[in-house]
C-alpha atoms as a PDB file:
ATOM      1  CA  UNK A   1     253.759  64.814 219.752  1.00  0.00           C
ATOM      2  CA  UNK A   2     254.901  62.757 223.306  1.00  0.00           C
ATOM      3  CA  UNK A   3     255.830  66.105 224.329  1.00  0.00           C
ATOM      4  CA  UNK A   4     252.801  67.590 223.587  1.00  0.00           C
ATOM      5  CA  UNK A   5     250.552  65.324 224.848  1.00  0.00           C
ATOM      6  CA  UNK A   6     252.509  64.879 228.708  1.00  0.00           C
ATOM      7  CA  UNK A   7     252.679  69.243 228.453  1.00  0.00           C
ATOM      8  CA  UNK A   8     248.639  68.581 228.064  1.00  0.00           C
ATOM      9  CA  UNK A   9     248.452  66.036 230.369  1.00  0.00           C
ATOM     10  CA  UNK A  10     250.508  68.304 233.335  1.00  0.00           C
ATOM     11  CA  UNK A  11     247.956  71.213 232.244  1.00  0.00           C
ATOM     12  CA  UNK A  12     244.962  69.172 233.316  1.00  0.00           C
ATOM     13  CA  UNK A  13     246.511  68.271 236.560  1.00  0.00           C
ATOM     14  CA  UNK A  14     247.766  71.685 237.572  1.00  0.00           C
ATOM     15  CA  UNK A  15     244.099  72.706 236.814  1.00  0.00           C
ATOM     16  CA  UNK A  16     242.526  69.877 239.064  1.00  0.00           C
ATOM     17  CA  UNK A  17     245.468  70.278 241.943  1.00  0.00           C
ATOM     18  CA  UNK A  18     243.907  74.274 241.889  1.00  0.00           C
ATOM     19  CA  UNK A  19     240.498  73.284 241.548  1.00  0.00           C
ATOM     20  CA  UNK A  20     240.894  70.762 244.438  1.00  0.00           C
ATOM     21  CA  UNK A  21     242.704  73.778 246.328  1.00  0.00           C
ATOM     22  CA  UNK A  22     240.227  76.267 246.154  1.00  0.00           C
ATOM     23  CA  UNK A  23     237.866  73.747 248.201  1.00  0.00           C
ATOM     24  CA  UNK A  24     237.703  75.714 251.525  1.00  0.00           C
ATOM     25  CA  UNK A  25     239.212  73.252 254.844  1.00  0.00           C
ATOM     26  CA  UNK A  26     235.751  73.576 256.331  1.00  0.00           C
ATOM     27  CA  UNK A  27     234.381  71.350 253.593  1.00  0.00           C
ATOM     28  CA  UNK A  28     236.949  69.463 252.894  1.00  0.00           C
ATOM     29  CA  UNK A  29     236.492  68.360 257.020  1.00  0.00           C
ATOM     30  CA  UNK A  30     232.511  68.075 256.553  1.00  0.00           C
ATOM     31  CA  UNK A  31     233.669  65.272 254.298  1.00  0.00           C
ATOM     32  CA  UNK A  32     235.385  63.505 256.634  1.00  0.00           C
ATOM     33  CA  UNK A  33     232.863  63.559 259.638  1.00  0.00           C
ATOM     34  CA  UNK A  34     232.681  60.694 261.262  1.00  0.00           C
ATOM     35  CA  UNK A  35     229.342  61.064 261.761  1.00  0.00           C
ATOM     36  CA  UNK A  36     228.690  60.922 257.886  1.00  0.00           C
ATOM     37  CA  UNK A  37     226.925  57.314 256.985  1.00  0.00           C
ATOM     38  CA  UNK A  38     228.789  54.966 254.507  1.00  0.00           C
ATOM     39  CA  UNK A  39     226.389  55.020 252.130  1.00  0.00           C
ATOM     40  CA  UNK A  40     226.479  59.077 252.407  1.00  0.00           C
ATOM     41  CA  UNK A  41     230.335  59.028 251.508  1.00  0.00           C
ATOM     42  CA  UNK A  42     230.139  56.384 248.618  1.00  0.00           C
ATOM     43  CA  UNK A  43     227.940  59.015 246.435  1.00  0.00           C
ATOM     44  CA  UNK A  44     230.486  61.595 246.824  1.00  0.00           C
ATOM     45  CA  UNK A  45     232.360  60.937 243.226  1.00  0.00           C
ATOM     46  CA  UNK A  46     229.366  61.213 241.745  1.00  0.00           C
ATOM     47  CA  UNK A  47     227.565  64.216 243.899  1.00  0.00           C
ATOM     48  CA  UNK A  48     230.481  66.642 243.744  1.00  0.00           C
ATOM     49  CA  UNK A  49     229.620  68.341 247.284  1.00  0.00           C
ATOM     50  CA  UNK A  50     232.568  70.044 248.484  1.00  0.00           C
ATOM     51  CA  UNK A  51     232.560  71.890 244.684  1.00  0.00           C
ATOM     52  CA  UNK A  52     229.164  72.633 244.891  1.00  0.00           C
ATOM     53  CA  UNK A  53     229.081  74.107 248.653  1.00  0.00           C
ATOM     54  CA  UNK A  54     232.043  76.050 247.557  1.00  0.00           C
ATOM     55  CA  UNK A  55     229.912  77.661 244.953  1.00  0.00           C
ATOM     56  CA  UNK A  56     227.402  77.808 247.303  1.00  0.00           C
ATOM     57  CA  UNK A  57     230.210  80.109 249.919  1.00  0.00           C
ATOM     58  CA  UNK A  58     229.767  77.481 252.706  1.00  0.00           C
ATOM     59  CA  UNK A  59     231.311  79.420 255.151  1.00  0.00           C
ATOM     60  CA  UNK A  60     231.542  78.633 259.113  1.00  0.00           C
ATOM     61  CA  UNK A  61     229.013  80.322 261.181  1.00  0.00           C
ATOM     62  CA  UNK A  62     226.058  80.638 258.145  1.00  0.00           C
ATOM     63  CA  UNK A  63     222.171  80.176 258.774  1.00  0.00           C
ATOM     64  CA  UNK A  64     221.553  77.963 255.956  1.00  0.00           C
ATOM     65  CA  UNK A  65     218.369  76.069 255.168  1.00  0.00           C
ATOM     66  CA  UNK A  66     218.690  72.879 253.257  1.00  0.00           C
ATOM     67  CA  UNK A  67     215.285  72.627 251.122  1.00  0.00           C
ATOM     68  CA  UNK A  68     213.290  69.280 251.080  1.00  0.00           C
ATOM     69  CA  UNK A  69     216.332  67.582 252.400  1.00  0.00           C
ATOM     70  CA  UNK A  70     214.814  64.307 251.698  1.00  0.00           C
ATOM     71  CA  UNK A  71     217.639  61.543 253.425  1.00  0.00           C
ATOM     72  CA  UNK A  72     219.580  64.355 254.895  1.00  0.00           C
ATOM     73  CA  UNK A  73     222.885  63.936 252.784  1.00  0.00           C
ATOM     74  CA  UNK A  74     223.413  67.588 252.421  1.00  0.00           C
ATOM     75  CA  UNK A  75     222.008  68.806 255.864  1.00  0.00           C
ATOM     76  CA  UNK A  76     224.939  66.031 257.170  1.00  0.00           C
ATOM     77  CA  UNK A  77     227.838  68.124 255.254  1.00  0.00           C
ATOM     78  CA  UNK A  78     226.258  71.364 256.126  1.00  0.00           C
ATOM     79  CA  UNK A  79     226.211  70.906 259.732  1.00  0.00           C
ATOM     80  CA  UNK A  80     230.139  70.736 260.177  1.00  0.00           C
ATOM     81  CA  UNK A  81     230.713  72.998 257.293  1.00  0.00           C
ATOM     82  CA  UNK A  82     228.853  76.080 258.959  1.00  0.00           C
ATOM     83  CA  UNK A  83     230.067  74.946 262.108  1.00  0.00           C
ATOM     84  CA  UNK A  84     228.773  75.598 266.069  1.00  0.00           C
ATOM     85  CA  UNK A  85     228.285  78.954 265.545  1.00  0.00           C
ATOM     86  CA  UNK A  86     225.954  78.185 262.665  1.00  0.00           C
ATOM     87  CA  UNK A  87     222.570  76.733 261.825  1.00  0.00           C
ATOM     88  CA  UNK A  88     221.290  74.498 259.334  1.00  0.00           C
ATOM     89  CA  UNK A  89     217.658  74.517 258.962  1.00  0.00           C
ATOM     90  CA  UNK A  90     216.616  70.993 257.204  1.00  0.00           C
ATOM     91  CA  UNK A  91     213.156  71.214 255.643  1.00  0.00           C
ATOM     92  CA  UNK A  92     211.309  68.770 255.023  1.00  0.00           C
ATOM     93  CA  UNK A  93     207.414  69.131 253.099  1.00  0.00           C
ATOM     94  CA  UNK A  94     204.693  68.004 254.833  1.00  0.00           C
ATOM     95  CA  UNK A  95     203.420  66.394 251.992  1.00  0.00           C
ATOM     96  CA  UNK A  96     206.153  64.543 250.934  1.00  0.00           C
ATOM     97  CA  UNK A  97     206.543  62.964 254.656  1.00  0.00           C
ATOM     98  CA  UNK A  98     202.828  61.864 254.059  1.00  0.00           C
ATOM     99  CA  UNK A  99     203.838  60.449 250.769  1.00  0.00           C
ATOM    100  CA  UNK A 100     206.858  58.219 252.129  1.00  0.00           C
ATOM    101  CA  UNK A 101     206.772  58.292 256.234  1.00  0.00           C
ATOM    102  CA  UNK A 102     210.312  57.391 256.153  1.00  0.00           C
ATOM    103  CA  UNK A 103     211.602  61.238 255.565  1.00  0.00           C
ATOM    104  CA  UNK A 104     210.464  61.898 259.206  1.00  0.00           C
ATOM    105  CA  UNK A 105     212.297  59.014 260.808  1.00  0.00           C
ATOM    106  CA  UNK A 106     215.435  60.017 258.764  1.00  0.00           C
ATOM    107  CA  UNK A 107     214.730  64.442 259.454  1.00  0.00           C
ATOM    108  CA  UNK A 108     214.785  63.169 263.244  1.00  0.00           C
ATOM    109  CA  UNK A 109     217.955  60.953 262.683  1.00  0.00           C
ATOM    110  CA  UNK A 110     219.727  63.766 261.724  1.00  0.00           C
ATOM    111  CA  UNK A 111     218.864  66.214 263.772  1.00  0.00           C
ATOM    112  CA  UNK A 112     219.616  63.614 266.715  1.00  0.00           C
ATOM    113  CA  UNK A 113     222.806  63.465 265.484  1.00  0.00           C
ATOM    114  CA  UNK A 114     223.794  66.785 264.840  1.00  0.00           C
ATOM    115  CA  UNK A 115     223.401  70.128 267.254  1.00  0.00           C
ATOM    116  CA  UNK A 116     223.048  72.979 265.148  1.00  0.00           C
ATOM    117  CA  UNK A 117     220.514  71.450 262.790  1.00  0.00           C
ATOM    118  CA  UNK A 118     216.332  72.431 263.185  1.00  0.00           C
ATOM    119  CA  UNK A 119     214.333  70.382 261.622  1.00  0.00           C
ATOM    120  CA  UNK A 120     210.938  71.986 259.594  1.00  0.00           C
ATOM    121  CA  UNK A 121     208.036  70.477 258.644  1.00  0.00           C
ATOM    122  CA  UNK A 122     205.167  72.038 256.774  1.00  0.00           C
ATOM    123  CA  UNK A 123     203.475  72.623 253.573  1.00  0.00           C
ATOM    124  CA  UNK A 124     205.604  73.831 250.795  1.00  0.00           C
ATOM    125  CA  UNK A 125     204.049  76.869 249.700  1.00  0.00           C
ATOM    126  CA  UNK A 126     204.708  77.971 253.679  1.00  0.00           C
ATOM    127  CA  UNK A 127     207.645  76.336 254.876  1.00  0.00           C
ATOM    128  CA  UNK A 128     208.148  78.700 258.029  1.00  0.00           C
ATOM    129  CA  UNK A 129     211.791  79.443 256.480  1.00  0.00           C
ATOM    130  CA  UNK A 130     213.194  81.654 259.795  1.00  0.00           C
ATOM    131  CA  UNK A 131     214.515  85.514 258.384  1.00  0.00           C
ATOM    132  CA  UNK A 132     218.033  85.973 257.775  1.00  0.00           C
ATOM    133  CA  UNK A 133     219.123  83.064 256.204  1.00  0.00           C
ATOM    134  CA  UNK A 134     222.541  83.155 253.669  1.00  0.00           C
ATOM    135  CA  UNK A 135     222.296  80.595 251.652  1.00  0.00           C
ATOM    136  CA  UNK A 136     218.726  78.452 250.668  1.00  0.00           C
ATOM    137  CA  UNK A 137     220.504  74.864 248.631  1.00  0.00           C
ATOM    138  CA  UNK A 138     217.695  72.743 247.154  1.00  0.00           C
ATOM    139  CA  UNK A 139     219.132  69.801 245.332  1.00  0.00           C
ATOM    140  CA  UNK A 140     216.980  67.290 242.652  1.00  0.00           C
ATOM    141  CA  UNK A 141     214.007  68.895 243.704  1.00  0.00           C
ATOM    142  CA  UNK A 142     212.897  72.025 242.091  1.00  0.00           C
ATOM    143  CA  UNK A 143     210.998  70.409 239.885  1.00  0.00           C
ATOM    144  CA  UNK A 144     208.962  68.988 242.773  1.00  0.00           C
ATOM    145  CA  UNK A 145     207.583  72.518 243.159  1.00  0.00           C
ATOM    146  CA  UNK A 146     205.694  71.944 239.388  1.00  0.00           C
ATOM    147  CA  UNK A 147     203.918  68.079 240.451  1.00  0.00           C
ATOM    148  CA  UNK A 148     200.357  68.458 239.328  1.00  0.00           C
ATOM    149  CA  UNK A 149     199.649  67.013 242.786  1.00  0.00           C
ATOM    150  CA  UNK A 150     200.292  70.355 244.326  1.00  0.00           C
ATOM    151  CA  UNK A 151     198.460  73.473 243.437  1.00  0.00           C
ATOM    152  CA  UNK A 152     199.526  76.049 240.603  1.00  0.00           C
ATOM    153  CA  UNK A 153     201.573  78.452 242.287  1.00  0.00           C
ATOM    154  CA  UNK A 154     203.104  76.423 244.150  1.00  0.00           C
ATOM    155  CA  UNK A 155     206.547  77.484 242.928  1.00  0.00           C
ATOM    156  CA  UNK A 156     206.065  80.853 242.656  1.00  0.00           C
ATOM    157  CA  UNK A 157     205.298  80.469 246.461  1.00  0.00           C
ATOM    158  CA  UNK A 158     208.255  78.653 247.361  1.00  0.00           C
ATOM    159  CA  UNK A 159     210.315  81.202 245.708  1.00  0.00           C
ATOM    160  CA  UNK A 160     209.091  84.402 247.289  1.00  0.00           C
ATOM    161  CA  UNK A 161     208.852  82.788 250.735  1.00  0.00           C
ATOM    162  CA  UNK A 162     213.009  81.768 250.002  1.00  0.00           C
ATOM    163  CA  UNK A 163     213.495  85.344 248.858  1.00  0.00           C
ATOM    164  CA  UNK A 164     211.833  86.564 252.123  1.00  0.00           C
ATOM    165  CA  UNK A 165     213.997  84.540 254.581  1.00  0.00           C
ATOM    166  CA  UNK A 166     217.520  85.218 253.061  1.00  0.00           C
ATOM    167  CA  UNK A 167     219.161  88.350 253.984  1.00  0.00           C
ATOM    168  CA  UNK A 168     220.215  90.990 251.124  1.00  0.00           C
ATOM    169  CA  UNK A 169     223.023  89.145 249.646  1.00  0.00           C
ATOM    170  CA  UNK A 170     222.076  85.400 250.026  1.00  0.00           C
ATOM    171  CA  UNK A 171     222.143  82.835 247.765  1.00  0.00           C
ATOM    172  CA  UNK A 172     219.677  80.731 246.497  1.00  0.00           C
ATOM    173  CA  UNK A 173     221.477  77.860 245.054  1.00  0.00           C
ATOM    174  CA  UNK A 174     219.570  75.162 242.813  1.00  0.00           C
ATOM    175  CA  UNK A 175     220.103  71.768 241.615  1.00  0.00           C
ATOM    176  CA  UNK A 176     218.317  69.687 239.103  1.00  0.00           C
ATOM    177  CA  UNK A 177     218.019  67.427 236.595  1.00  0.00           C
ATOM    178  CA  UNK A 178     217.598  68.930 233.147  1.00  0.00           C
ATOM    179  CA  UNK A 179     215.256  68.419 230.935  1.00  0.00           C
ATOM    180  CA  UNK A 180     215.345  69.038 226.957  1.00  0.00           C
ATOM    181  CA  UNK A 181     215.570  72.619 226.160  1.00  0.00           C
ATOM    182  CA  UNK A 182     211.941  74.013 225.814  1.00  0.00           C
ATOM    183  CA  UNK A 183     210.567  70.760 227.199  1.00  0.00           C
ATOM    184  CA  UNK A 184     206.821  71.464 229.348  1.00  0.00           C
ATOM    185  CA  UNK A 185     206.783  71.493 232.906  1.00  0.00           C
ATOM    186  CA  UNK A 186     204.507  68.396 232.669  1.00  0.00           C
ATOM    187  CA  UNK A 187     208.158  66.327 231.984  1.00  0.00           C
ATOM    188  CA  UNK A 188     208.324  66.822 236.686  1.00  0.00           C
ATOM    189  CA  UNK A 189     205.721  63.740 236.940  1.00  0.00           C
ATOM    190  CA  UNK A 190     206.994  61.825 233.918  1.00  0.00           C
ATOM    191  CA  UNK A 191     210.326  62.502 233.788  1.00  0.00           C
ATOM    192  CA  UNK A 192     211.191  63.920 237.174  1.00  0.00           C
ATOM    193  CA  UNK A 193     213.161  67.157 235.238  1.00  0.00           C
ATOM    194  CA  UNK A 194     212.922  70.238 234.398  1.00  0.00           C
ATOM    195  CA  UNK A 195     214.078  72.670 231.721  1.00  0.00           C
ATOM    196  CA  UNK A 196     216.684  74.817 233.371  1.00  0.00           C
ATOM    197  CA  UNK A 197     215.256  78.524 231.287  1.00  0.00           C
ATOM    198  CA  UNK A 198     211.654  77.788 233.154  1.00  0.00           C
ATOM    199  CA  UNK A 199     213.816  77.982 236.540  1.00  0.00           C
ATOM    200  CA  UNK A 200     215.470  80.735 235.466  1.00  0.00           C
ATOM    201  CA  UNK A 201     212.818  82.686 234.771  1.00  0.00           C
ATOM    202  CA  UNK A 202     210.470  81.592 238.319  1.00  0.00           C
ATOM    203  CA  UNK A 203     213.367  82.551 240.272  1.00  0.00           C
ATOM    204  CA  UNK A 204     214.214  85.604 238.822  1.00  0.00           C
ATOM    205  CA  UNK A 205     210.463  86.726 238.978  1.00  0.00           C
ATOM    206  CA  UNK A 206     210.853  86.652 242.510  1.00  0.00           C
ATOM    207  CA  UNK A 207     213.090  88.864 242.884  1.00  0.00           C
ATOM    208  CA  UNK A 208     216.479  86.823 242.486  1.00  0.00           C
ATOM    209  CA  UNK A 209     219.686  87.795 240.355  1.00  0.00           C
ATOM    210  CA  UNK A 210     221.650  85.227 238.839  1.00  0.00           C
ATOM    211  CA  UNK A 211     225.109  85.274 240.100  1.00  0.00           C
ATOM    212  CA  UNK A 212     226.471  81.928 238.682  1.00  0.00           C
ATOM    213  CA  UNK A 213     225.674  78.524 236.622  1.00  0.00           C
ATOM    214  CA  UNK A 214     227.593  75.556 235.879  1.00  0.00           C
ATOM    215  CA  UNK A 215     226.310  73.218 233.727  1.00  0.00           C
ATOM    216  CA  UNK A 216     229.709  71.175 233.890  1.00  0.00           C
ATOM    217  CA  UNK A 217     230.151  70.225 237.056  1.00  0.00           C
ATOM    218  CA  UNK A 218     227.358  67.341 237.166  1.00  0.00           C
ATOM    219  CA  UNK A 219     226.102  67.558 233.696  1.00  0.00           C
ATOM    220  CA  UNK A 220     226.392  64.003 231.133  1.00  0.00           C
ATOM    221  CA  UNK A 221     225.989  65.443 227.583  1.00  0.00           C
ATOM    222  CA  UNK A 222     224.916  62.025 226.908  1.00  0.00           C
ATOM    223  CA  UNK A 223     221.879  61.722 228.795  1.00  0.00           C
ATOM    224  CA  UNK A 224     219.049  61.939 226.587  1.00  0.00           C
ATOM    225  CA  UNK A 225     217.595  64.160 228.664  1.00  0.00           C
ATOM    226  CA  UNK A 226     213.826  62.183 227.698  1.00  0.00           C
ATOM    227  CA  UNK A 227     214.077  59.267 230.418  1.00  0.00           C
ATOM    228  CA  UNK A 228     212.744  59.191 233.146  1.00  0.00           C
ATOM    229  CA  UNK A 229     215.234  59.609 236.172  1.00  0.00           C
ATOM    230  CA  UNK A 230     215.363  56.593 237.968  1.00  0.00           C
ATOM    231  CA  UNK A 231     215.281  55.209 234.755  1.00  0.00           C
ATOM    232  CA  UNK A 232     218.993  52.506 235.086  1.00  0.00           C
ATOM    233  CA  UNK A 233     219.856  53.447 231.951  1.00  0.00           C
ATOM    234  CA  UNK A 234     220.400  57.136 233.175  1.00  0.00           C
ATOM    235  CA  UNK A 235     220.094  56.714 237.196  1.00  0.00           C
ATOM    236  CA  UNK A 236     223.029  58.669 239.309  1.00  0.00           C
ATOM    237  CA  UNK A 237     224.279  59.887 235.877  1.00  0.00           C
ATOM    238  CA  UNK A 238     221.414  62.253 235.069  1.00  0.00           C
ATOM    239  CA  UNK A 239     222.954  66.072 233.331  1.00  0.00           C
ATOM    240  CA  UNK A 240     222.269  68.423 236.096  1.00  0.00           C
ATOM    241  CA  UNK A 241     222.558  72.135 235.831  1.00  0.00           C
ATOM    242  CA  UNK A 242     223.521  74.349 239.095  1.00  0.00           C
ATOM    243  CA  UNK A 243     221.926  78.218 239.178  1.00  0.00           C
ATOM    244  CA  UNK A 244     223.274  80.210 242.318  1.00  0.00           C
ATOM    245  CA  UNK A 245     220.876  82.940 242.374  1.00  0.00           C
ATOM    246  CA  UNK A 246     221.763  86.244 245.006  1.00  0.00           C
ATOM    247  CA  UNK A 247     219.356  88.087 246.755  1.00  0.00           C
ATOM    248  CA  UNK A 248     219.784  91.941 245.634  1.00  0.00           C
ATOM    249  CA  UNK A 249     221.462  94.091 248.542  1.00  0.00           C
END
């Protein structure tokens, strides 16, 4: 049984060493910019980001928009991940800045601080997303799109303008919290989730493919998935699902 059990436990790490080695150096080095704020680098653990830009092929020299980037935290690993030769494009709505000033101030910060990043600002169903893009990475706000503050259609325009400004081939890569499995979309205002088939299904009308999901790498099986998210029974350990849609070639 000992045997068993260390032959297990040597299994587990030979499968985290390889998972931890497939992380390409140019993330692994976004990390570890020194630029990077403390606070930035403490929600790492929980976050996962060097996994999820892998997924997302983070690769030096991208165009890459970071959608409603709210503080900034992934525009500030993006920025040395796709490197000089790249551009990060960090969007922020001009209806969420009027909402909470603040996102302004901190979509100027970071584009102070870092070269290669262009900060946007407009309405959401016509962000101004420049052509050619590889890789589109919206994270916690997807359901955003469906807030019955913003017009009907406000998704579906979000997701054809995204298909429009990424090049045959690029990814659309989305994170949110999930909701219960055939929940309503009226769960975005009270619950701030969404059910992960309704994204499926928006995206895909627009033209996307799914090429990947992983409902592992940030999901909590024991979230309830009926709270509210900033709810501190559940907050920073909400079950998230990840859908890395491709643009046909």
């Amino acid at each position: 049984m000992a045997h068993n059990l260390m032959v297990s436990v040597l299994a587990a790490a030979a499968v985290a060493g390889a998972a931890m080695a497939a992380v390409p150096a140019n993330l692994t080095a976004a990390l570890g910019d020194q630029k990077r704020p403390p606070a930035d680098s403490s929600r790492d653990v929980a976050r996962k980001p060097a996994e999820l830009l892998a997924l997302a092929e983070v690769k030096p020299g991208q165009k890459v928009a970071d959608f409603m980037m709210g503080g900034g935290y992934f525009t500030r690993i993006l920025s040395p991940a796709v490197g000089p030769s790249g551009k990060v494009y960090a969007y922020q709505s001009s209806e969420f800045v009027k909402f909470r000033a603040a996102y302004a101030t901190e979509q100027s910060t970071v584009a102070a601080d870092y070269s290669n990043v262009i900060p946007l600002t407009a309405p959401i169903a016509s962000a101004g997303l420049p052509d050619g893009l590889d890789l589109v990475l919206t994270v916690q706000n997807y359901h955003d799109l469906h807030l019955k503050a913003f017009p009907a259609g406000t998704a579906d325009a979000a997701n054809k303008e995204i298909f429009k400004a990424l090049k045959p081939g690029g990814l659309y890569v989305i994170v949110d919290h999930a909701a219960a499995p055939g929940a309503p979309l009226t769960v975005a205002d009270t619950q701030h989730r969404i059910d992960e088939a309704i994204v499926k299904t928006e995206v895909e009308a627009a033209g996307f493919k799914l090429a990947a999901e992983d409902d592992k790498l940030l999901g909590n099986p024991a979230d309830p998935h009926d709270k509210l998210v900033f709810d501190p029974s559940i907050r920073g350990h909400t079950d998230q699902f990840v859908l890395k849609f491709r643009k046909p070639k």
